[in-house]
Protein backbone atom coordinates (compact mmCIF):
# COMPACT_ATOMS: atom_id res chain seq x y z
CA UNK A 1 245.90 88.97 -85.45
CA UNK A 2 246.79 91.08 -82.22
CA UNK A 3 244.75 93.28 -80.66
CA UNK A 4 245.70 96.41 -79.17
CA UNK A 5 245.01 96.94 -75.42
CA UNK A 6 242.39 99.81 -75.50
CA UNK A 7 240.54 97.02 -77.40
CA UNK A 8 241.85 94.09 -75.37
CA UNK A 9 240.21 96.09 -72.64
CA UNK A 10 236.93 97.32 -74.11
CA UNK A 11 236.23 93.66 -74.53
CA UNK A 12 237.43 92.05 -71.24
CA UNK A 13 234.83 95.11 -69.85
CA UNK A 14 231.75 94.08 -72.42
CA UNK A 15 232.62 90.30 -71.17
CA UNK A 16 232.35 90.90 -67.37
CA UNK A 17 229.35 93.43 -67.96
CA UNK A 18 227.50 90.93 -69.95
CA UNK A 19 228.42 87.96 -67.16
CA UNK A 20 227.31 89.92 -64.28
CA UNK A 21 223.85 91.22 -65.57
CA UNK A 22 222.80 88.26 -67.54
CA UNK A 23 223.05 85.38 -64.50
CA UNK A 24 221.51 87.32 -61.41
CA UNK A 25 218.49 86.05 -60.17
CA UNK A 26 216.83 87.97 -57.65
CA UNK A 27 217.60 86.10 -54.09
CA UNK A 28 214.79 85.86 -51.01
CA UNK A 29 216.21 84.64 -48.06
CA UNK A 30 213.41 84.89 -46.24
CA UNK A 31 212.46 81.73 -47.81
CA UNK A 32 215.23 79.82 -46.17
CA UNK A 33 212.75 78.68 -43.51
CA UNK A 34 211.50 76.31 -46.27
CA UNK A 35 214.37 74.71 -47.38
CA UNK A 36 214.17 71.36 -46.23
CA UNK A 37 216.85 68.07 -46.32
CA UNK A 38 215.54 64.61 -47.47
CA UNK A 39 217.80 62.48 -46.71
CA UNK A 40 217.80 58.38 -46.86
CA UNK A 41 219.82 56.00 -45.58
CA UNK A 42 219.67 52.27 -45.63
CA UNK A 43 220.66 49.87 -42.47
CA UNK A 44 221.52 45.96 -42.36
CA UNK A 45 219.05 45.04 -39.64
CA UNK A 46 219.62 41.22 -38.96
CA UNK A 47 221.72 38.56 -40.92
CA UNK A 48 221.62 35.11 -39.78
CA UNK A 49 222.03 31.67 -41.32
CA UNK A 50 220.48 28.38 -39.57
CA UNK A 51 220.20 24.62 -40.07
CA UNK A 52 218.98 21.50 -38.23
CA UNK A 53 221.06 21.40 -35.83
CA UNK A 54 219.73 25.62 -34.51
CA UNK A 55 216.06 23.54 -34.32
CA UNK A 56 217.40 21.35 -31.31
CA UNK A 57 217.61 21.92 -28.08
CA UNK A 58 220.92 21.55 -26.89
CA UNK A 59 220.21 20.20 -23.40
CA UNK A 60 217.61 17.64 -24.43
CA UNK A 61 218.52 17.32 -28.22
CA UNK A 62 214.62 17.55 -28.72
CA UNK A 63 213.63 19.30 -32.14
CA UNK A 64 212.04 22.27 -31.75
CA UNK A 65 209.47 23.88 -33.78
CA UNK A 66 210.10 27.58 -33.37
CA UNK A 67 213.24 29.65 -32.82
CA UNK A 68 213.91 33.51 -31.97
CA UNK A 69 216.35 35.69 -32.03
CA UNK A 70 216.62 39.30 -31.00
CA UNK A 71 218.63 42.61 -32.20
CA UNK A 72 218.44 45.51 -29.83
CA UNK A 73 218.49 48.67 -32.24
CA UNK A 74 219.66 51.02 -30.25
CA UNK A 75 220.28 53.68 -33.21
CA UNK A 76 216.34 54.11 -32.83
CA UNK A 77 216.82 55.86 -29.81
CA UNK A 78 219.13 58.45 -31.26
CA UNK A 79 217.17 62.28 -31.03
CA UNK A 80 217.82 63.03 -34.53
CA UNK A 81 215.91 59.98 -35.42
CA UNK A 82 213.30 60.71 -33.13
CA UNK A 83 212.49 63.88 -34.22
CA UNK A 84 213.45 63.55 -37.80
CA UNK A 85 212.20 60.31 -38.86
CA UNK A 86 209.56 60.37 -41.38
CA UNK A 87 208.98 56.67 -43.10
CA UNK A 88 210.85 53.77 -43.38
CA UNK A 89 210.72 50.68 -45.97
CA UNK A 90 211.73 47.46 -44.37
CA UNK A 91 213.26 44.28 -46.48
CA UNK A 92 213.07 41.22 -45.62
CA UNK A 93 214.55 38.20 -47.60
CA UNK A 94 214.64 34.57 -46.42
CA UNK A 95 216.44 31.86 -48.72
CA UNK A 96 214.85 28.40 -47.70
CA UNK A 97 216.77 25.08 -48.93
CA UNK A 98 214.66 22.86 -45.89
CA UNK A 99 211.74 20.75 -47.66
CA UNK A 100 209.73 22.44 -44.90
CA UNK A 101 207.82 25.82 -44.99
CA UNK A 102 207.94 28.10 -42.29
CA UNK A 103 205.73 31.00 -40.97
CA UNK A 104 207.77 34.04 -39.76
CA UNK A 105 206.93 36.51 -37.53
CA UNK A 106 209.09 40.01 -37.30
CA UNK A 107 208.14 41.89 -34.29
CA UNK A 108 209.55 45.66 -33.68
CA UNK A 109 209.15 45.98 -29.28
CA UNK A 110 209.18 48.82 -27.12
CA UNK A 111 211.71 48.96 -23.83
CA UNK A 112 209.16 47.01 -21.88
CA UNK A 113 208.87 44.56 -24.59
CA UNK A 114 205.00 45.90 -25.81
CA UNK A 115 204.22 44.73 -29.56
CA UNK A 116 204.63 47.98 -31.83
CA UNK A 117 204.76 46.77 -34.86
CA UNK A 118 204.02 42.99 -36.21
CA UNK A 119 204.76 41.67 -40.11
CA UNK A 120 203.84 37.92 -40.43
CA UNK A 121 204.56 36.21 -43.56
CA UNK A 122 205.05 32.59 -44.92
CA UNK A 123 208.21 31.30 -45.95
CA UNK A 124 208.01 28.65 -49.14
CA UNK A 125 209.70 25.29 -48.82
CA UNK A 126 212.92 24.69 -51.22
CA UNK A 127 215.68 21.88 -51.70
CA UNK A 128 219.36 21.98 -50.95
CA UNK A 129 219.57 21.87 -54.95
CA UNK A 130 217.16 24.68 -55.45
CA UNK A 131 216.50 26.58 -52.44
CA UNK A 132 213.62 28.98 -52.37
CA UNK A 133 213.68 33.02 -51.82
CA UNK A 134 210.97 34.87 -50.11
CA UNK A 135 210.92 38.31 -49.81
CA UNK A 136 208.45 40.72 -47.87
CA UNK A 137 208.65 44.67 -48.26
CA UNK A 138 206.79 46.55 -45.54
CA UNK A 139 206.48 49.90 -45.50
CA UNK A 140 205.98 52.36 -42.86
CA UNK A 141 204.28 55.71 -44.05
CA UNK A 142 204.43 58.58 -42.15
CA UNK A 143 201.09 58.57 -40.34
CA UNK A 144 202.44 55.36 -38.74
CA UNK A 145 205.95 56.48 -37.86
CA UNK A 146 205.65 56.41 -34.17
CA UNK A 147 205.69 53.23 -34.15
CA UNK A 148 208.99 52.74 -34.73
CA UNK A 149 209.69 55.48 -33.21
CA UNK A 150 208.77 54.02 -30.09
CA UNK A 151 210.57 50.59 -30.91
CA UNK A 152 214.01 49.57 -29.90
CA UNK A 153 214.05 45.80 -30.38
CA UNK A 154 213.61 43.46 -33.15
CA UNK A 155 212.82 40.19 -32.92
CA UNK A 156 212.51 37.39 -35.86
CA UNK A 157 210.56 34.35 -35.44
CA UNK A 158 210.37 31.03 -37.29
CA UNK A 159 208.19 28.46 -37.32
CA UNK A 160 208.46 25.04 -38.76
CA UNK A 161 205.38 23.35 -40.88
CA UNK A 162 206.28 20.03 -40.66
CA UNK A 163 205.84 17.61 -42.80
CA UNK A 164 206.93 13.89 -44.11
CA UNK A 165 210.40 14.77 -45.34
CA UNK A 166 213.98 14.43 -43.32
CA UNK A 167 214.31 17.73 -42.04
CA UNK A 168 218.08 19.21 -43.05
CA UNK A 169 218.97 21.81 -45.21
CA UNK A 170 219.71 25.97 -44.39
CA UNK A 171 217.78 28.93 -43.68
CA UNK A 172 219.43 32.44 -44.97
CA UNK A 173 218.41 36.04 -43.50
CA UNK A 174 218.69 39.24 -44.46
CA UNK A 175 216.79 41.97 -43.13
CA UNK A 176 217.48 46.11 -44.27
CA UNK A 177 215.81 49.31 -43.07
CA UNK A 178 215.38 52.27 -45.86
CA UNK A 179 215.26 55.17 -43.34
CA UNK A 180 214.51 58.49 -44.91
CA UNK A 181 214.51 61.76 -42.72
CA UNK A 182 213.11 65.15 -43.56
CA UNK A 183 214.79 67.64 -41.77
């Protein structure tokens, strides 16, 4: 079946007539003002592994009960995230194969090294054959932001409970920063 082209083109017009009037939707762009961007974006913070040997101090070979270390973060002091930065979910994981339990303490610092933000948590004792995970969310709404706005270091501390068993095993790390903007 052919058609002929005075029909050909009575349809190819019906076609775009019906295309252009049935998919319009009126268009205010004074509203663009609204329009706003959420975007996320998740960080690895700090990654570390220790054992016995990170718990001695190397000029005395005394055993030491608590350890630091700190991560300057300097993409905190970017201006998008300064002005843009509207909560943040922090994860923290620790995977403990010592037969000891240790307290941590995560501190976010200012410059100047002023406390902005503290999470404390305990950290369960495990074995080499069947270590232990602990995980801590924290989350930082947006009535608390400044806080880390204001922050540019983090610092992770960890505390040995002693107890009666040989002290020996590993202590795994892993910290992440859900940072979600609304531009």
């Amino acid at each position: 079946m052919s058609f002929s082209k005075p029909n050909l083109k009575l349809c190819l017009f019906l076609f775009l007539i019906a295309g252009l009037t049935s998919c319009v939707k009126d268009v205010d762009l004074d509203q663009a003002e609204r329009i706003t961007l959420k975007p996320d974006l998740q960080v690895d913070l700090l990654i570390f592994d220790v054992d016995e040997v990170d718990f001695r101090d190397p000029a005395t070979g005394a055993q030491k009960t608590i350890i630091r270390d700190t991560v300057r973060l300097e993409f905190l002091d970017d201006d998008y995230i300064q002005e843009d930065l509207s909560e943040v979910e922090f994860s923290f994981k620790y995977i403990n194969s010592f037969p000891q339990a240790f307290n941590s303490g995560i501190f976010f610092l200012s410059e100047n090294n002023n406390v902005q933000h503290r999470v404390d948590f305990y950290i369960a004792p495990g074995t080499i054959a069947n270590p232990v995970t602990t995980e801590k969310i924290e989350f930082i709404a947006q009535d608390q932001i400044a806080v880390i706005r204001r922050s540019i270091k983090m610092v992770v501390e960890i505390e040995v409970l002693p107890n009666s068993e040989p002290f020996t095993g590993e202590l795994t790390f892993q910290s992440k920063g859900l940072f979600s903007f609304q531009f």
